[in-house]
PDB file of N, CA and C in Angstrom:
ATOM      1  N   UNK A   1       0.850  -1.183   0.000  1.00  0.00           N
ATOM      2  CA  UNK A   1       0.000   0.000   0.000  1.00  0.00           C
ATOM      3  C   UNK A   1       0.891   1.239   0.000  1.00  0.00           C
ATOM      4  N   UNK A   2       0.672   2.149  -1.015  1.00  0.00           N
ATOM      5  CA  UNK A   2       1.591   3.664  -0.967  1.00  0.00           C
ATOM      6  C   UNK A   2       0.918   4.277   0.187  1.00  0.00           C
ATOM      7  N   UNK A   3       1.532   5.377   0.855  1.00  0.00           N
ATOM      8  CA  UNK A   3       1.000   6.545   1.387  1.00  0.00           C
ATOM      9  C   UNK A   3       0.573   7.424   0.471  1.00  0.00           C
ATOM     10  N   UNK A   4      -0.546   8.305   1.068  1.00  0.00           N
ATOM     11  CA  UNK A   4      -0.793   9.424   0.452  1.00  0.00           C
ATOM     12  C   UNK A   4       0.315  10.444   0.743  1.00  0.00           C
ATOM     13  N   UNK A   5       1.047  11.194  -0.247  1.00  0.00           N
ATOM     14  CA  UNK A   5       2.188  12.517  -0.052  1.00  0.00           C
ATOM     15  C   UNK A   5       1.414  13.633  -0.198  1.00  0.00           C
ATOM     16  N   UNK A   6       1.063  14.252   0.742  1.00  0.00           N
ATOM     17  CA  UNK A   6       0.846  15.772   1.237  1.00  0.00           C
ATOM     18  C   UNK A   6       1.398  16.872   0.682  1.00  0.00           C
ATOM     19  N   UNK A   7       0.970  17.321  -0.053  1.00  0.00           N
ATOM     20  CA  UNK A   7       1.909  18.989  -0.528  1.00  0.00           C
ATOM     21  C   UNK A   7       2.082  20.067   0.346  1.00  0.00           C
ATOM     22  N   UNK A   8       3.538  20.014   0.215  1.00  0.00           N
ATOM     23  CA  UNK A   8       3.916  21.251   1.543  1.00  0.00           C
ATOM     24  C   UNK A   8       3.188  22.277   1.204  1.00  0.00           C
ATOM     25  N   UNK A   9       3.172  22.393   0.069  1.00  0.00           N
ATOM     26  CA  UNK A   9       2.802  23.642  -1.284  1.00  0.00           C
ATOM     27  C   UNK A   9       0.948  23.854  -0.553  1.00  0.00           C
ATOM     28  N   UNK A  10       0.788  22.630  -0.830  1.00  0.00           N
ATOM     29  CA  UNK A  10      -0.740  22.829  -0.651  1.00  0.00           C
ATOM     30  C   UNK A  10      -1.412  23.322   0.975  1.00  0.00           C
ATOM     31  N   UNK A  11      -0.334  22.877   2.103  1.00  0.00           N
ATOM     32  CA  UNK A  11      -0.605  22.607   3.235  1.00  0.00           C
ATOM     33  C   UNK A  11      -0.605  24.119   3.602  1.00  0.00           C
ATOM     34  N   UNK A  12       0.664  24.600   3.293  1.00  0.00           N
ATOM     35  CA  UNK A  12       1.188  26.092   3.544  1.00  0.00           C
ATOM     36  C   UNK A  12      -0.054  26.876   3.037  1.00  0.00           C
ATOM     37  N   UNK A  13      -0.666  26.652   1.932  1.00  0.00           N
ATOM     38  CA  UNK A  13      -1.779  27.706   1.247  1.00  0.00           C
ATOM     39  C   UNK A  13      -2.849  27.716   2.119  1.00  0.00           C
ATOM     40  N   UNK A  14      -3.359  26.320   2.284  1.00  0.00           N
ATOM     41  CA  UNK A  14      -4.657  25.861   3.106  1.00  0.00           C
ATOM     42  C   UNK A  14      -4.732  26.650   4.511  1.00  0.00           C
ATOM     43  N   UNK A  15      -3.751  26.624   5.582  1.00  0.00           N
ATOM     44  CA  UNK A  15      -3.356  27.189   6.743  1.00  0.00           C
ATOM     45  C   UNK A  15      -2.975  28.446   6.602  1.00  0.00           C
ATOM     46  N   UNK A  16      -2.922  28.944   5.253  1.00  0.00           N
ATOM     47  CA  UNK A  16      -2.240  30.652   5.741  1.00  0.00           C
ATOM     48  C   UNK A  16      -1.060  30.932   5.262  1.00  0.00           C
ATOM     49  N   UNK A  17      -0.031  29.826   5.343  1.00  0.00           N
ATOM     50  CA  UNK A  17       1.110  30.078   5.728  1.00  0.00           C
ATOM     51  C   UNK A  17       1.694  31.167   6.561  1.00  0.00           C
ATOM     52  N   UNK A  18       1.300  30.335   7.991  1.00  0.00           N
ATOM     53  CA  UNK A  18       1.159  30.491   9.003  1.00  0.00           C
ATOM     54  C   UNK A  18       2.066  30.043  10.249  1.00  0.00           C
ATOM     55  N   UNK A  19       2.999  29.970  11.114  1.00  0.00           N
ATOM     56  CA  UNK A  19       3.694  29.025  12.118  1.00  0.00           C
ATOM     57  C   UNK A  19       2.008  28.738  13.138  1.00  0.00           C
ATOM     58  N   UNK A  20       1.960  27.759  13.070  1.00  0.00           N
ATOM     59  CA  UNK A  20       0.294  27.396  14.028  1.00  0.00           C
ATOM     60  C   UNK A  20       0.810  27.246  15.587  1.00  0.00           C
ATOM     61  N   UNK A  21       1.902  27.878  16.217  1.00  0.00           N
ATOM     62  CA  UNK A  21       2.527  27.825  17.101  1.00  0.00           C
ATOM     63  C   UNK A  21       2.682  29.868  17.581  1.00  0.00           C
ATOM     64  N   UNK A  22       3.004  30.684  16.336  1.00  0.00           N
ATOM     65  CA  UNK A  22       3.680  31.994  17.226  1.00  0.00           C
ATOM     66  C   UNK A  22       2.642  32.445  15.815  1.00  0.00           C
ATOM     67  N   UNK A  23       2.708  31.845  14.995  1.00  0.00           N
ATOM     68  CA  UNK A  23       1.870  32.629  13.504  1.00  0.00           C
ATOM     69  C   UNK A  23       2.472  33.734  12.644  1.00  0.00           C
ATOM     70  N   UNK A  24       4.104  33.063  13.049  1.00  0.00           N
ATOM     71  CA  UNK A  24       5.573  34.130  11.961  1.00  0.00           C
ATOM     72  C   UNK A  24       4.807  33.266  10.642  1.00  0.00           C
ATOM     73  N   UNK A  25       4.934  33.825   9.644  1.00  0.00           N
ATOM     74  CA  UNK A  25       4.942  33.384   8.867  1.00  0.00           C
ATOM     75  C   UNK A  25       6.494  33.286   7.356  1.00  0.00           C
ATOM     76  N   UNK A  26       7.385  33.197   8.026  1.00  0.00           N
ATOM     77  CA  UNK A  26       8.695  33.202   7.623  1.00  0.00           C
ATOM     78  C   UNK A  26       9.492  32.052   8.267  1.00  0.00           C
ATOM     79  N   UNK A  27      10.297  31.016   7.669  1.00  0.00           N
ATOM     80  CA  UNK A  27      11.193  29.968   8.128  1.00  0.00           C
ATOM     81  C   UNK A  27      10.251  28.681   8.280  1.00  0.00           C
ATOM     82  N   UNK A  28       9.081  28.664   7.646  1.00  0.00           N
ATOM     83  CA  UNK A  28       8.055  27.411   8.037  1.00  0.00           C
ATOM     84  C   UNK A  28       8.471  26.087   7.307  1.00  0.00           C
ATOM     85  N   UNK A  29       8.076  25.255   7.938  1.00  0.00           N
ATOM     86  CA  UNK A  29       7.989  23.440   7.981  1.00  0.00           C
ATOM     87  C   UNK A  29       6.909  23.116   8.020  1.00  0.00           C
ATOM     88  N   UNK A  30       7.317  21.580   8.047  1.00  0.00           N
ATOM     89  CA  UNK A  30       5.969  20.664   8.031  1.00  0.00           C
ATOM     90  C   UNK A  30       6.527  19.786   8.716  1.00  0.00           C
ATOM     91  N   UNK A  31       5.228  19.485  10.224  1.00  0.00           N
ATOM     92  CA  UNK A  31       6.062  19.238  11.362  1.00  0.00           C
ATOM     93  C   UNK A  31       4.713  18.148  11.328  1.00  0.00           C
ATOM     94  N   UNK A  32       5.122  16.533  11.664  1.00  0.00           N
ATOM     95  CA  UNK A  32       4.266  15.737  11.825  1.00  0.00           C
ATOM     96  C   UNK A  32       4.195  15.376  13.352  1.00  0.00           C
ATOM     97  N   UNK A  33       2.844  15.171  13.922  1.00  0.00           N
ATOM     98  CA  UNK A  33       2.372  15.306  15.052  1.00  0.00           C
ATOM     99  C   UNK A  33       3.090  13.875  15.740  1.00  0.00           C
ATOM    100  N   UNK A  34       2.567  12.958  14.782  1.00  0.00           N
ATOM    101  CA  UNK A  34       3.062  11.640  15.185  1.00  0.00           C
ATOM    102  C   UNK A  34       4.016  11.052  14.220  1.00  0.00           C
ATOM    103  N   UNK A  35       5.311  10.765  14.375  1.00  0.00           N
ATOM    104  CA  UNK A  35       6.570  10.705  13.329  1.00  0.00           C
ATOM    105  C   UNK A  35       6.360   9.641  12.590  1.00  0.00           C
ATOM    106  N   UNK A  36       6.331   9.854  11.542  1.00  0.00           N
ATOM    107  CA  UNK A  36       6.305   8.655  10.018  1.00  0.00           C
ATOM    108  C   UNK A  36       7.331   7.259  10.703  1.00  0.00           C
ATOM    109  N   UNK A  37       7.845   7.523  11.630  1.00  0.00           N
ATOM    110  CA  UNK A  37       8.740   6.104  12.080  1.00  0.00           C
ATOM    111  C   UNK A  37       7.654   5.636  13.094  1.00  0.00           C
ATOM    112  N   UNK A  38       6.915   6.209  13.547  1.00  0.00           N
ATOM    113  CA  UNK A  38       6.372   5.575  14.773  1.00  0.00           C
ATOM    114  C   UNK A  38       4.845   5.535  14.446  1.00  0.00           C
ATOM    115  N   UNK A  39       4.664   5.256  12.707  1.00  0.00           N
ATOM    116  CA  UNK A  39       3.320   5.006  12.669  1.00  0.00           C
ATOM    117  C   UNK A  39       2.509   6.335  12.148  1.00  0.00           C
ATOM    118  N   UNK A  40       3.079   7.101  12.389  1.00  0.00           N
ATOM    119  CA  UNK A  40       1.726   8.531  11.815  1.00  0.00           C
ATOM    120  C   UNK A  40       1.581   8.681  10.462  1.00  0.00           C
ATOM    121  N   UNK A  41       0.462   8.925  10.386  1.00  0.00           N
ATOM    122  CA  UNK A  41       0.186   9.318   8.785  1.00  0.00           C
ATOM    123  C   UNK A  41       0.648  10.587   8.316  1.00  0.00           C
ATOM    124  N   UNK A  42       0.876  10.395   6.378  1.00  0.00           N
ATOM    125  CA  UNK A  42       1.430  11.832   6.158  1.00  0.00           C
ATOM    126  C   UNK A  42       0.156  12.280   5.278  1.00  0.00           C
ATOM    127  N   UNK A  43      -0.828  12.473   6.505  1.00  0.00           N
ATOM    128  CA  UNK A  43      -1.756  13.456   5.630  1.00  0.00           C
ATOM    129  C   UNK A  43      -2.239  14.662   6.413  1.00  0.00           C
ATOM    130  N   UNK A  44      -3.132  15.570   6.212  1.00  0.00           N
ATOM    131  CA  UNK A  44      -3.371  16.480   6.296  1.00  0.00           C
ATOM    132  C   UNK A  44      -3.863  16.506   8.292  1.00  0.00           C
ATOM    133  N   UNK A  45      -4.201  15.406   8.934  1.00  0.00           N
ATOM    134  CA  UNK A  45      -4.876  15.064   9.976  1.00  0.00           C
ATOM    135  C   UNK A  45      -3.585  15.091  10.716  1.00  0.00           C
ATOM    136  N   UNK A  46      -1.989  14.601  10.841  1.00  0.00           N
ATOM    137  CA  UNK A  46      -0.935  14.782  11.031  1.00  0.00           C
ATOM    138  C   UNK A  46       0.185  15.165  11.111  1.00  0.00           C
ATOM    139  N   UNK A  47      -0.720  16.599  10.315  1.00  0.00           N
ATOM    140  CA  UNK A  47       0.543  17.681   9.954  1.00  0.00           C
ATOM    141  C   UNK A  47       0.276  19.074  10.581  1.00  0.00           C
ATOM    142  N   UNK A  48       1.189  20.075  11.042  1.00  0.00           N
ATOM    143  CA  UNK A  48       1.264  20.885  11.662  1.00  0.00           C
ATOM    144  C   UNK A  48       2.248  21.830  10.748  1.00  0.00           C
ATOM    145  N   UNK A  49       1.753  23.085  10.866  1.00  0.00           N
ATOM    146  CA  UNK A  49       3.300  24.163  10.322  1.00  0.00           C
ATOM    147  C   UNK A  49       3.712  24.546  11.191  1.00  0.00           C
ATOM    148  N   UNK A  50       5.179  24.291  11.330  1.00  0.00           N
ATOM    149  CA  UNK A  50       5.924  25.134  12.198  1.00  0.00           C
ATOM    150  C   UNK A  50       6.549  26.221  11.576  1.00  0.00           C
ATOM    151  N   UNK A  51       7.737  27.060  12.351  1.00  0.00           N
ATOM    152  CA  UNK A  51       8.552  27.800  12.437  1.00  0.00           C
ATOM    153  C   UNK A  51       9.683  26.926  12.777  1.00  0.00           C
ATOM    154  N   UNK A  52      10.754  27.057  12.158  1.00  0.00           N
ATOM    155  CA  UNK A  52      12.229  26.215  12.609  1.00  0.00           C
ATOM    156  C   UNK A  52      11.934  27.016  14.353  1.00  0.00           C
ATOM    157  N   UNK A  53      11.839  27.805  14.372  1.00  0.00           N
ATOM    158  CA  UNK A  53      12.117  28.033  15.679  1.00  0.00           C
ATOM    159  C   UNK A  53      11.321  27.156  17.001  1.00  0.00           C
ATOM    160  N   UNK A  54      10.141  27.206  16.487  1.00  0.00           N
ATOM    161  CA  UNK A  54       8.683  26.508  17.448  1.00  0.00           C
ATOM    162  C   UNK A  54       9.050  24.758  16.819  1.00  0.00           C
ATOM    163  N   UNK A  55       9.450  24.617  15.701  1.00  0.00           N
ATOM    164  CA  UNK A  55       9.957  23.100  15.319  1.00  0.00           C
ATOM    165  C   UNK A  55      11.247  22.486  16.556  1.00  0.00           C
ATOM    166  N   UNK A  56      12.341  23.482  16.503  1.00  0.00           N
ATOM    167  CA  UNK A  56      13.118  23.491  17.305  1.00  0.00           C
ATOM    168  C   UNK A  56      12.757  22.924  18.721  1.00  0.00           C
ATOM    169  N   UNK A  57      11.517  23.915  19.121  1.00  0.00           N
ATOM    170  CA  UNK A  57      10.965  24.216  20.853  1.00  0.00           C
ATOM    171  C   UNK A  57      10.271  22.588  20.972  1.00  0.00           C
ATOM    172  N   UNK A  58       9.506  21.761  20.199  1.00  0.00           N
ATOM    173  CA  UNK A  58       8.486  21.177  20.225  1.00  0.00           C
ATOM    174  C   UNK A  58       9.703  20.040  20.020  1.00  0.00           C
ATOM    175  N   UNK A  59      10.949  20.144  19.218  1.00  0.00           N
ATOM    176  CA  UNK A  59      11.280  18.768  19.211  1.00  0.00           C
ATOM    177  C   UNK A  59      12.544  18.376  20.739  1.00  0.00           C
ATOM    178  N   UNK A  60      12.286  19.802  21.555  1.00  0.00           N
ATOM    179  CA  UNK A  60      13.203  19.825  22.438  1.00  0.00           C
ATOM    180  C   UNK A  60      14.809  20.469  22.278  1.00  0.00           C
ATOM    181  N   UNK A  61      14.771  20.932  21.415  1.00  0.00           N
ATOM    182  CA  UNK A  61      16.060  21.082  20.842  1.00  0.00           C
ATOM    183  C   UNK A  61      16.583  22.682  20.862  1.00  0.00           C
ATOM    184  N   UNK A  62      15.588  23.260  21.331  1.00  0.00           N
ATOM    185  CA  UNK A  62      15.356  24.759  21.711  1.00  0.00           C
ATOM    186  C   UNK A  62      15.422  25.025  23.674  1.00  0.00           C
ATOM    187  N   UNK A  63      16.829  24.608  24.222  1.00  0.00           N
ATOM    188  CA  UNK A  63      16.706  24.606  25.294  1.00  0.00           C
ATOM    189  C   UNK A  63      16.576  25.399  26.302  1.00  0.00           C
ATOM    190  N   UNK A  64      16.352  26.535  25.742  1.00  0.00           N
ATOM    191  CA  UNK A  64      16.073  27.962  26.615  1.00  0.00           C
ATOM    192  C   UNK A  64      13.932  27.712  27.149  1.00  0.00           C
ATOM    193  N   UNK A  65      13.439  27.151  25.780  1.00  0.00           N
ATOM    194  CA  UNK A  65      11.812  27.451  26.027  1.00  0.00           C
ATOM    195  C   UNK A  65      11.454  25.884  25.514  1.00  0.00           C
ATOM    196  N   UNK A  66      12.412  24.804  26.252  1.00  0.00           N
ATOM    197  CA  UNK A  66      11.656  23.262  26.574  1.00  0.00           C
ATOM    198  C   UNK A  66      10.595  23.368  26.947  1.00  0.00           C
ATOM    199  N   UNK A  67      10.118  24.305  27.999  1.00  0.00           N
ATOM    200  CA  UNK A  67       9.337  24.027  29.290  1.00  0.00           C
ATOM    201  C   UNK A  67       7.784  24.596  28.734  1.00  0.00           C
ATOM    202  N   UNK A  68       8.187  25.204  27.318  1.00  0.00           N
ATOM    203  CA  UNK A  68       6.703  25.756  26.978  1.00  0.00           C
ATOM    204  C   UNK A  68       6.162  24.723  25.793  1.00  0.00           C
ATOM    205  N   UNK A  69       6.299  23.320  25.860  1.00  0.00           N
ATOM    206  CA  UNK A  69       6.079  22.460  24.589  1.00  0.00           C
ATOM    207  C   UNK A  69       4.409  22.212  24.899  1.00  0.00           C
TER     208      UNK A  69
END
């Protein structure tokens, strides 16, 4: 069975292009809720836009503002 592939293109339009975290709309991703290794789907129900920065915060890797995930 293929996955369905999600357009960043499309995702970014649909939402605004938007960070759905601070709502910069500059430096954005496509941040999956539940990781394609551990089972999540790559569709529209599992995807989130980030900001590298709020991508950063949410994957822990932003160690000044861990504490606001």
């Amino acid at each position: 069975m293929s996955r369905k592939r999600v357009s960043q293109t499309m995702i970014l339009k649909y939402l605004n292009a938007q960070c759905e975290r601070c709502h910069k709309k500059n430096n954005l991703t496509v941040h999956h809720k539940t990781p394609l290794s551990s089972g999540g789907k790559d569709d529209e129900t599992n995807i989130k836009i980030l900001c590298r920065k709020c991508q950063n915060i949410v994957h822990g890797t932003d160690k000044k503002k861990r504490d606001l995930r």
